[in-house]
PDB file of N, CA and C in Angstrom:
ATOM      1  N   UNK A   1     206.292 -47.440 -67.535  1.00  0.00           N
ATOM      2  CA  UNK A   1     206.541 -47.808 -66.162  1.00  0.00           C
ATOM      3  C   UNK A   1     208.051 -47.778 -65.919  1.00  0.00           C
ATOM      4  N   UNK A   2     208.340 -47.009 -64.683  1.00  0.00           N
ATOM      5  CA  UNK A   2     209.872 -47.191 -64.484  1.00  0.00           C
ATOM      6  C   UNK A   2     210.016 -48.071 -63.007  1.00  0.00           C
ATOM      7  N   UNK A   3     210.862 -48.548 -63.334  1.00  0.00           N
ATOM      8  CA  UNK A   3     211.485 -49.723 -62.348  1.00  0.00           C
ATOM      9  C   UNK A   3     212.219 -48.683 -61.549  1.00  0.00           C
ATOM     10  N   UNK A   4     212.294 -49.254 -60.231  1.00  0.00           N
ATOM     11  CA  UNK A   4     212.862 -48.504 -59.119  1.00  0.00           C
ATOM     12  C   UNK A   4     212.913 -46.679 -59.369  1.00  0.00           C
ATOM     13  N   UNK A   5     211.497 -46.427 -59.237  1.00  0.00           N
ATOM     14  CA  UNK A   5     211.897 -44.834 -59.398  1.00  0.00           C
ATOM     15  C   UNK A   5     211.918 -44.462 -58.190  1.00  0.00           C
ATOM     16  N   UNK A   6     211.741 -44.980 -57.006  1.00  0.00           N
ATOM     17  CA  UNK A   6     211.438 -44.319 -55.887  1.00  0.00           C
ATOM     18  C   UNK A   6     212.773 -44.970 -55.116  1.00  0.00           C
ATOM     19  N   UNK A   7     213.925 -45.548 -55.655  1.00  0.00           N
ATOM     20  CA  UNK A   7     215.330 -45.566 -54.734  1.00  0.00           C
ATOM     21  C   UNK A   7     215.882 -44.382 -54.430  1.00  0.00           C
ATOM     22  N   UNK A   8     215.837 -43.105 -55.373  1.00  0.00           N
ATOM     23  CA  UNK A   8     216.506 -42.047 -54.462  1.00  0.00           C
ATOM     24  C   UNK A   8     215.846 -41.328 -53.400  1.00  0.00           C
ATOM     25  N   UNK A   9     214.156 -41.212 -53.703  1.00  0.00           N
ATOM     26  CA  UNK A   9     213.911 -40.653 -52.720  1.00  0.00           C
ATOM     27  C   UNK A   9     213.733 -41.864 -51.634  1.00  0.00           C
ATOM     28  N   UNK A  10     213.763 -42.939 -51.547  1.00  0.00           N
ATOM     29  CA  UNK A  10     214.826 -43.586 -50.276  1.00  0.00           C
ATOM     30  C   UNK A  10     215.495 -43.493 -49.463  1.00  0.00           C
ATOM     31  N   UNK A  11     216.688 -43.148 -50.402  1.00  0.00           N
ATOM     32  CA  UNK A  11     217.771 -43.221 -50.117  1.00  0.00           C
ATOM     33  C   UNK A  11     217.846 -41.401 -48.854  1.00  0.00           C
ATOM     34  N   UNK A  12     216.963 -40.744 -49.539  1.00  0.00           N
ATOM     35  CA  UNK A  12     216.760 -39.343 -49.148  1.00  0.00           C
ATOM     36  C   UNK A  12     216.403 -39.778 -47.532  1.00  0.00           C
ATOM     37  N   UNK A  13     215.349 -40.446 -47.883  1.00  0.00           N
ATOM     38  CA  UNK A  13     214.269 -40.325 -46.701  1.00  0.00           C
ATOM     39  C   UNK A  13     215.001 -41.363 -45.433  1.00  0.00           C
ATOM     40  N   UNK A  14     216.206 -42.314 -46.262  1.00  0.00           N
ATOM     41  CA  UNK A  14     217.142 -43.057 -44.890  1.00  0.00           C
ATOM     42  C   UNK A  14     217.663 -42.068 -44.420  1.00  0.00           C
ATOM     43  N   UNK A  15     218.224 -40.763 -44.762  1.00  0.00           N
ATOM     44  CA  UNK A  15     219.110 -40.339 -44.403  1.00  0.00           C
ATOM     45  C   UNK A  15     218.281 -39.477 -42.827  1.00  0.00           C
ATOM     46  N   UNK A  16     217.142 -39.184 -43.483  1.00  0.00           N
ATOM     47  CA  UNK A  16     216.438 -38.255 -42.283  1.00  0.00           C
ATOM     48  C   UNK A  16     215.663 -39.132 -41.299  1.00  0.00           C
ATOM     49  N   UNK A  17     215.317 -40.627 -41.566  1.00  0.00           N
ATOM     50  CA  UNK A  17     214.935 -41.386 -40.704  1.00  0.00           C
ATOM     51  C   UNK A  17     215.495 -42.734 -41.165  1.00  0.00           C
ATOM     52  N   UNK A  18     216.431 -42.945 -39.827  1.00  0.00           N
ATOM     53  CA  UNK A  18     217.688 -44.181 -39.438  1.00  0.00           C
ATOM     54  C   UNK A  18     217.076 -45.465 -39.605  1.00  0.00           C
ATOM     55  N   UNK A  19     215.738 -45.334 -39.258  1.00  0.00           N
ATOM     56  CA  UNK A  19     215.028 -46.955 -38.821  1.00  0.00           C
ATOM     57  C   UNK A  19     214.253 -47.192 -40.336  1.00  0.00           C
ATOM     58  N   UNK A  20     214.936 -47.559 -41.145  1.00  0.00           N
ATOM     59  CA  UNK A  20     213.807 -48.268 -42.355  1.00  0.00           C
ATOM     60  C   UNK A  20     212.944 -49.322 -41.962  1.00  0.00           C
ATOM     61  N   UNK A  21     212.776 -49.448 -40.472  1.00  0.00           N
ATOM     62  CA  UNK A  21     211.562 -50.720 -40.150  1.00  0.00           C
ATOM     63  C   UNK A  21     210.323 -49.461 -39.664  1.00  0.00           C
ATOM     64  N   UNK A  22     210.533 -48.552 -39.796  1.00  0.00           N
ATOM     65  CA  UNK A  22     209.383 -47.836 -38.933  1.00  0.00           C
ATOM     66  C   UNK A  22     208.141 -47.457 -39.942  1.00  0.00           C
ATOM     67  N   UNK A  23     207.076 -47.679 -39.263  1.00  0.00           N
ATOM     68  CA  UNK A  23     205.818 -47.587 -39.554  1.00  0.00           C
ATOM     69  C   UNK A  23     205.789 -46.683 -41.184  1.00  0.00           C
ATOM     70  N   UNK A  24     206.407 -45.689 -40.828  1.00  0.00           N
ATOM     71  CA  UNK A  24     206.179 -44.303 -42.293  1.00  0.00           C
ATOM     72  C   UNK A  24     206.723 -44.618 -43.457  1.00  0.00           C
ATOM     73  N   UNK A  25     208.446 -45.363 -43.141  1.00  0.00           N
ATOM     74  CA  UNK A  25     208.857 -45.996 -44.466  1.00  0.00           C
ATOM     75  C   UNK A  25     208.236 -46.718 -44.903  1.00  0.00           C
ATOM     76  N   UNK A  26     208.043 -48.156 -43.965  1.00  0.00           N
ATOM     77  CA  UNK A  26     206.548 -49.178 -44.925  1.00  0.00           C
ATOM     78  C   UNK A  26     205.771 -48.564 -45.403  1.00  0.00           C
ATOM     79  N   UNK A  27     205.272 -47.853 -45.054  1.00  0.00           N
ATOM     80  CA  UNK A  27     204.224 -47.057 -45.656  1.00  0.00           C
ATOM     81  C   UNK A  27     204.637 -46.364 -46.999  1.00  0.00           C
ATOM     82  N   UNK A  28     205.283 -45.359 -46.903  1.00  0.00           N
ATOM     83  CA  UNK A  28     206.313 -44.716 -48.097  1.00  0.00           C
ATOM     84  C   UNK A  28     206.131 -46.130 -49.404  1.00  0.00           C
ATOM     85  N   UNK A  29     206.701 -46.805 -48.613  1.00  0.00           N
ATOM     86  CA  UNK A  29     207.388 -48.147 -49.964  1.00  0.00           C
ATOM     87  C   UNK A  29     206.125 -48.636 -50.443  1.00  0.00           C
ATOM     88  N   UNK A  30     205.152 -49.093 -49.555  1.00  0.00           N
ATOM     89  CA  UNK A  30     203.733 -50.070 -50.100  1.00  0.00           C
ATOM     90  C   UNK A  30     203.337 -48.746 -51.083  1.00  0.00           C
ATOM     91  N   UNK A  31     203.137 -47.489 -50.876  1.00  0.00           N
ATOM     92  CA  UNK A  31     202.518 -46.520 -51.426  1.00  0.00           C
ATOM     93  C   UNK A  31     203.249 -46.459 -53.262  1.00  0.00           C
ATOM     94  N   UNK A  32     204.835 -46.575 -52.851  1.00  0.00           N
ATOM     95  CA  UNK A  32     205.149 -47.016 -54.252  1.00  0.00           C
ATOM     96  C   UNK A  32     204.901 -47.604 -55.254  1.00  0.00           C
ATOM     97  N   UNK A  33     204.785 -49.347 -54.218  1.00  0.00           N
ATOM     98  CA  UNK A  33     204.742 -50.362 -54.853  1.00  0.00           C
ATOM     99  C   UNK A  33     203.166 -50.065 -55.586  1.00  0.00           C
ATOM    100  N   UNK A  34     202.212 -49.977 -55.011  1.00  0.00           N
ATOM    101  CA  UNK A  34     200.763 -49.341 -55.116  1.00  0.00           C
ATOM    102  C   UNK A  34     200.746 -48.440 -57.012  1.00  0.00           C
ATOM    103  N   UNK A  35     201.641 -47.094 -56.608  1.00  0.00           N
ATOM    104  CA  UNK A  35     201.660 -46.831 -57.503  1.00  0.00           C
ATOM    105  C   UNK A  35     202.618 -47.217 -58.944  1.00  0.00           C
ATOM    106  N   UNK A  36     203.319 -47.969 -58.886  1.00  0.00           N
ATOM    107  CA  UNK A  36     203.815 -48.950 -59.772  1.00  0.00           C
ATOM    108  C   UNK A  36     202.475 -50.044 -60.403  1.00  0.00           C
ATOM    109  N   UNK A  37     201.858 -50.555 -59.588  1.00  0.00           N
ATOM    110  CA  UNK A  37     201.073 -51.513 -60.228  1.00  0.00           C
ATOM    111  C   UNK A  37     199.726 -50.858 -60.781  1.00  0.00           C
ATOM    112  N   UNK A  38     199.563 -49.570 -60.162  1.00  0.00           N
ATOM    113  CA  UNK A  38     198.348 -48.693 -61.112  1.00  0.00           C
ATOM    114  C   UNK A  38     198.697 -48.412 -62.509  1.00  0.00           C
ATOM    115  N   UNK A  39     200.223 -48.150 -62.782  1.00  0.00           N
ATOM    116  CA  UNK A  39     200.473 -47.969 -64.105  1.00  0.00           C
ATOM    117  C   UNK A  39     200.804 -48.666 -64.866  1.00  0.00           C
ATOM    118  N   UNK A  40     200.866 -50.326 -64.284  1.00  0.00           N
ATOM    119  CA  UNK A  40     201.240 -51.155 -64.928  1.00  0.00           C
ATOM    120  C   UNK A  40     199.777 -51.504 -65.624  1.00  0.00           C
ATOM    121  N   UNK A  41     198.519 -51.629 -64.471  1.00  0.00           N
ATOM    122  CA  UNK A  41     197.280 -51.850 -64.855  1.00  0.00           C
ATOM    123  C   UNK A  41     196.405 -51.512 -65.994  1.00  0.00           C
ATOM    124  N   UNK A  42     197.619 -50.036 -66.298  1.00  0.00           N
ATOM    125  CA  UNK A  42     196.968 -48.978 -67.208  1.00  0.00           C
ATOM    126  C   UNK A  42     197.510 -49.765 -69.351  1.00  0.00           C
ATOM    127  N   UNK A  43     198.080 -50.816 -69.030  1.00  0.00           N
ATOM    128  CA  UNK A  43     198.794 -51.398 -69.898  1.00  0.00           C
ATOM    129  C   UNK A  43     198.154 -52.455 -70.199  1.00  0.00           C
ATOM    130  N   UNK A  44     198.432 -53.632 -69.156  1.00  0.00           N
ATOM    131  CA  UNK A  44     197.889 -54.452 -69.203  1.00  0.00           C
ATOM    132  C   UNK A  44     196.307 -54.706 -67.761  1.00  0.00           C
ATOM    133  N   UNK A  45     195.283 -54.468 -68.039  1.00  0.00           N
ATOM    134  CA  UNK A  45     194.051 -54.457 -67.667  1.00  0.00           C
ATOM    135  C   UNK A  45     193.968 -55.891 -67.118  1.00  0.00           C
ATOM    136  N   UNK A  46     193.977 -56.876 -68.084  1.00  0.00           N
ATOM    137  CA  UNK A  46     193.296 -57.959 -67.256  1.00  0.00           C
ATOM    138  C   UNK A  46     194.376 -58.892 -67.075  1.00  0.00           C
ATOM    139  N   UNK A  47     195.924 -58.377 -65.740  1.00  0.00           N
ATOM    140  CA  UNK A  47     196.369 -59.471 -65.071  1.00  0.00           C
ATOM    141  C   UNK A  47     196.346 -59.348 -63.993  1.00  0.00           C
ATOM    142  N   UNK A  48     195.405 -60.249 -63.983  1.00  0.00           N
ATOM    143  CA  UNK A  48     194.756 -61.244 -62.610  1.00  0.00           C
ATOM    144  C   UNK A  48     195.525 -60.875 -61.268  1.00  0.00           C
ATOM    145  N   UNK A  49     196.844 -61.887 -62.189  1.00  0.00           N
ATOM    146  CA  UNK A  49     197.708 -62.000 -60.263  1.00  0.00           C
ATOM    147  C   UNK A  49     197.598 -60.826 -59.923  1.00  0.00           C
ATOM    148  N   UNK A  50     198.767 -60.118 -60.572  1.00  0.00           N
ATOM    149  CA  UNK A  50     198.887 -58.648 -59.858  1.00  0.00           C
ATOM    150  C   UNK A  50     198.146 -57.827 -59.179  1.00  0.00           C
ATOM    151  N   UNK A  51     196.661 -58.052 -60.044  1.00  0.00           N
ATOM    152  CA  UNK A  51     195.821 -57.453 -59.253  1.00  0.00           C
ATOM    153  C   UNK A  51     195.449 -57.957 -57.599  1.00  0.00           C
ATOM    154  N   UNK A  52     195.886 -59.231 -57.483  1.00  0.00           N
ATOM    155  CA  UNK A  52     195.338 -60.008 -56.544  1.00  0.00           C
ATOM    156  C   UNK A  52     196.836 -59.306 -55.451  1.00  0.00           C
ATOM    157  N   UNK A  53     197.896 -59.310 -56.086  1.00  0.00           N
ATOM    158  CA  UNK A  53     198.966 -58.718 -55.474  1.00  0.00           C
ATOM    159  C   UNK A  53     198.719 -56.838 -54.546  1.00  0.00           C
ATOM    160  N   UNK A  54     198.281 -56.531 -55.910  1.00  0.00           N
ATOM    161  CA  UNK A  54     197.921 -55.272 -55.273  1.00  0.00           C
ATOM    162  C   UNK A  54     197.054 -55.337 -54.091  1.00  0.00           C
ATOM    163  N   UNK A  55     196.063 -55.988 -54.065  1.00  0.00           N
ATOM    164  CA  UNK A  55     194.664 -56.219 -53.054  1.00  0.00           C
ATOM    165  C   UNK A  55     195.851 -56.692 -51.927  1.00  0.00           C
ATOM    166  N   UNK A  56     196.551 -57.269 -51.419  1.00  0.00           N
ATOM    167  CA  UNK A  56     197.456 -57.672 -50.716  1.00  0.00           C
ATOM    168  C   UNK A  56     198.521 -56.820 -50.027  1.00  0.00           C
ATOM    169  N   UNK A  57     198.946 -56.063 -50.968  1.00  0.00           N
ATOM    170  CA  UNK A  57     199.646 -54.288 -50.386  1.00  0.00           C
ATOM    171  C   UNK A  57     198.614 -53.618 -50.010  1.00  0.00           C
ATOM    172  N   UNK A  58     197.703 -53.593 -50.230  1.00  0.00           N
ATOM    173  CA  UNK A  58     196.626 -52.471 -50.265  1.00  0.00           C
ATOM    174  C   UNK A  58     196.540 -52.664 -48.725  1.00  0.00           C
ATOM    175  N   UNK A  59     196.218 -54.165 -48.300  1.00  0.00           N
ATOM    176  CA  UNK A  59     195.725 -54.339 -46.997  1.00  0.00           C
ATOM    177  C   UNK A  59     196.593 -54.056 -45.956  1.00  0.00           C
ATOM    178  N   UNK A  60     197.997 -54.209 -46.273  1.00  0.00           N
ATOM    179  CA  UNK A  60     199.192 -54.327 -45.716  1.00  0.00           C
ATOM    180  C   UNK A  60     199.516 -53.168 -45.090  1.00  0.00           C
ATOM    181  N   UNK A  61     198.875 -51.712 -46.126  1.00  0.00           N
ATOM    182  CA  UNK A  61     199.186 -50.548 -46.226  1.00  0.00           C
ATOM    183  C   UNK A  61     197.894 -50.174 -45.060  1.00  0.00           C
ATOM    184  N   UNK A  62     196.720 -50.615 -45.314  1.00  0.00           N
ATOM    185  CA  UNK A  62     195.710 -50.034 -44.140  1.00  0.00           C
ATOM    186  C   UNK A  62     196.125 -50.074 -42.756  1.00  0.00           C
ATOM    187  N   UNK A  63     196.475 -51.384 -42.996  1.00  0.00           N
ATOM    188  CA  UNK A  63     196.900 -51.977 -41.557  1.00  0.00           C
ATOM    189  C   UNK A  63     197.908 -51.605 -40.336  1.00  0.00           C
ATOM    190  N   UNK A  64     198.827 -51.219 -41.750  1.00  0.00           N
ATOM    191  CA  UNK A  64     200.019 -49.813 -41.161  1.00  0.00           C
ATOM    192  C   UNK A  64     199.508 -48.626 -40.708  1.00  0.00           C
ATOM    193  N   UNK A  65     198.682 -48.136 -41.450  1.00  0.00           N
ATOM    194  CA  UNK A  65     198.163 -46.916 -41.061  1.00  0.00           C
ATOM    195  C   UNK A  65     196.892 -46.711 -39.773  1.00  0.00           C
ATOM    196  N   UNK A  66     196.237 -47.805 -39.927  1.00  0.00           N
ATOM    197  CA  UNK A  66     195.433 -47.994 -38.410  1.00  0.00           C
ATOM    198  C   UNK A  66     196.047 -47.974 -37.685  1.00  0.00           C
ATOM    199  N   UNK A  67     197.629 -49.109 -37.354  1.00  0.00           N
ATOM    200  CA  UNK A  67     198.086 -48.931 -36.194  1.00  0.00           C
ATOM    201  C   UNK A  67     198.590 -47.501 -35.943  1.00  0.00           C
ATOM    202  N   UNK A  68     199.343 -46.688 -37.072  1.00  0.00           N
ATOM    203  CA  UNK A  68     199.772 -45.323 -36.821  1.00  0.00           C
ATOM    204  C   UNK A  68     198.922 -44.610 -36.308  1.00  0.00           C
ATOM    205  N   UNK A  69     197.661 -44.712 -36.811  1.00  0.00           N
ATOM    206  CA  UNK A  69     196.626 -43.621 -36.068  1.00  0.00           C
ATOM    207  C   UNK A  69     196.169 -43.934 -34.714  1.00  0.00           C
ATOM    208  N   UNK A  70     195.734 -45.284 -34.573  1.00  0.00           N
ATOM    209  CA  UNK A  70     195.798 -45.308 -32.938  1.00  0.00           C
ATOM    210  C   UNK A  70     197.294 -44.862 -32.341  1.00  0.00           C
ATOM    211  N   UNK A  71     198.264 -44.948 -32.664  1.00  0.00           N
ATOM    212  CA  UNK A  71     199.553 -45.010 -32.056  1.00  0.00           C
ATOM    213  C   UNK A  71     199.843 -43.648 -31.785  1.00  0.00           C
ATOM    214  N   UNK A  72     199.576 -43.012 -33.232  1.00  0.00           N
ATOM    215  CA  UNK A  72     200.375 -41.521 -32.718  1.00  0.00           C
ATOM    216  C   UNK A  72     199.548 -40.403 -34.012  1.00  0.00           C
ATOM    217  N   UNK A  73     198.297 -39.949 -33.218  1.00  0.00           N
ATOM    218  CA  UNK A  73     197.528 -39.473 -34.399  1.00  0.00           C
ATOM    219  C   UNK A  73     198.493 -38.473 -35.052  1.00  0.00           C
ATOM    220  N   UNK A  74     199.464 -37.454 -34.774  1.00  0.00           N
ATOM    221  CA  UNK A  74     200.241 -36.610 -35.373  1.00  0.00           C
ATOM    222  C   UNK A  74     201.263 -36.967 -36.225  1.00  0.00           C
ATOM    223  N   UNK A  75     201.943 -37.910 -36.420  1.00  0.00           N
ATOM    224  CA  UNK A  75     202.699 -38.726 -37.062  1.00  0.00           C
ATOM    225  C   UNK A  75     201.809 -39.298 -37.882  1.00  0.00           C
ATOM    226  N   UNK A  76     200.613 -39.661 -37.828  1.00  0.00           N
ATOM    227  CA  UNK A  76     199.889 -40.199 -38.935  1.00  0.00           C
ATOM    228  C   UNK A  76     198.875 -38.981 -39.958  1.00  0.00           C
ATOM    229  N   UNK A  77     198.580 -38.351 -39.332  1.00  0.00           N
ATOM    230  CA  UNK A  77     198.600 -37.003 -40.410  1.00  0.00           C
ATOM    231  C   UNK A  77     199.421 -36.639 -41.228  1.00  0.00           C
ATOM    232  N   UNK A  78     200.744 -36.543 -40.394  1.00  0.00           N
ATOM    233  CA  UNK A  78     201.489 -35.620 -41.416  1.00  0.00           C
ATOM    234  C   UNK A  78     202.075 -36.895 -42.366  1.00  0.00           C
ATOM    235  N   UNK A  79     201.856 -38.417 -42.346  1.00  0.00           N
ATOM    236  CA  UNK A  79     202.081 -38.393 -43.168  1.00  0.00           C
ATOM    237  C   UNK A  79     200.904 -38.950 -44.777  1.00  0.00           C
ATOM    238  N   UNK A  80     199.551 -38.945 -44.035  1.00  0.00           N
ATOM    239  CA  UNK A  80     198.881 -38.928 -44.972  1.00  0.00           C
ATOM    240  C   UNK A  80     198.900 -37.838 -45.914  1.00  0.00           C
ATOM    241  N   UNK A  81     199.279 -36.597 -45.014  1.00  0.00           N
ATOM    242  CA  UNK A  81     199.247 -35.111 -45.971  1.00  0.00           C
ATOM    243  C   UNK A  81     200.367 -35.253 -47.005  1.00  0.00           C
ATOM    244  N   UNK A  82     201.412 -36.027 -46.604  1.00  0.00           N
ATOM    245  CA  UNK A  82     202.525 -35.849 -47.204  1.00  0.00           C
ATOM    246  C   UNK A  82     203.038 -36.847 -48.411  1.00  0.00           C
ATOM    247  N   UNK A  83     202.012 -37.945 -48.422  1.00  0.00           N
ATOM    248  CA  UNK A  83     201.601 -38.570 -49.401  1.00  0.00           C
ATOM    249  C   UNK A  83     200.359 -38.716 -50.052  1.00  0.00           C
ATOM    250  N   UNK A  84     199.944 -37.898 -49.588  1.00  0.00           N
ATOM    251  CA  UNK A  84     198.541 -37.572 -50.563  1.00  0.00           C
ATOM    252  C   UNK A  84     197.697 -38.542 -50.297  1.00  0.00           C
ATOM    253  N   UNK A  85     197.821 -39.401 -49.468  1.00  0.00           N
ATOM    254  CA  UNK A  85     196.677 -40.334 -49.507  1.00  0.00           C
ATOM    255  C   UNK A  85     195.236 -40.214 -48.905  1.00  0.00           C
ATOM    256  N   UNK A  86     194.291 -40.629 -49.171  1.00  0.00           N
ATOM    257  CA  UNK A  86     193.099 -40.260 -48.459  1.00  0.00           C
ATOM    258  C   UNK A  86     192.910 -40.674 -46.834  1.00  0.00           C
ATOM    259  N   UNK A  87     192.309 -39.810 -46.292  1.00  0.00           N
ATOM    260  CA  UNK A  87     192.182 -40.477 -44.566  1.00  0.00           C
ATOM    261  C   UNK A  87     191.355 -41.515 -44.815  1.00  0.00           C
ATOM    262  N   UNK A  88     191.257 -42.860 -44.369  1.00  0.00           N
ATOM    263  CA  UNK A  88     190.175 -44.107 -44.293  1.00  0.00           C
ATOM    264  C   UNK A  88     189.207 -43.683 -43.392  1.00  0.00           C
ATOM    265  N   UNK A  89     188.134 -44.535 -42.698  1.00  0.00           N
ATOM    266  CA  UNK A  89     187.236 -44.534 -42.125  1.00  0.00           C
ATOM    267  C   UNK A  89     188.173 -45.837 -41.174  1.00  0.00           C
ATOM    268  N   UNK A  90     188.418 -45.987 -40.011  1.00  0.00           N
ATOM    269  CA  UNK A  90     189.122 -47.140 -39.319  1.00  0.00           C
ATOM    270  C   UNK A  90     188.002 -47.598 -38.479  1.00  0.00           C
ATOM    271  N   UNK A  91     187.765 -48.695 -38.165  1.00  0.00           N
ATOM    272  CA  UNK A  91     186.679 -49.235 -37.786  1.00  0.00           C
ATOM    273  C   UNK A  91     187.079 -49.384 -36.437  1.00  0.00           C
TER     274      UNK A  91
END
């Protein structure tokens, strides 16, 4: 597991979008944090918290992305495509 692997492409992605409060960076970052704790999982299996932590980004991360898709379905494509993540079912 590496600690902060995703500061440069950050640092990349401040440069092309000014607002680190906007919808895509949260997103970007929870998606990190996400994949940080899958590989931590892959180590240690049965800790609890974290897992309970992850379940907590996880939701954080839907929640972002519902509002993006009602908000602005084209902006929320490109960036599911662009992080690989699966489209949800949004209720």
């Amino acid at each position: 597991m590496i600690k902060n692997s995703f500061i440069p492409v950050i640092s990349q992605k401040k440069k092309e979008e000014e607002n680190p409060g906007s919808v895509e960076f949260q997103v970007f970052n929870f998606t990190n944090k996400i994949q940080r704790l899958t590989s931590h999982f892959k180590l240690h299996p049965k800790d609890d918290l974290s897992q309970g932590g992850l379940r907590i980004i996880l939701g954080k991360r839907k929640r972002l992305l519902s509002y993006l898709s009602k908000k602005n379905k084209i902006r929320y494509q490109n960036l599911i495509n662009r992080l690989g993540i699966r489209d949800s079912q949004i209720r």
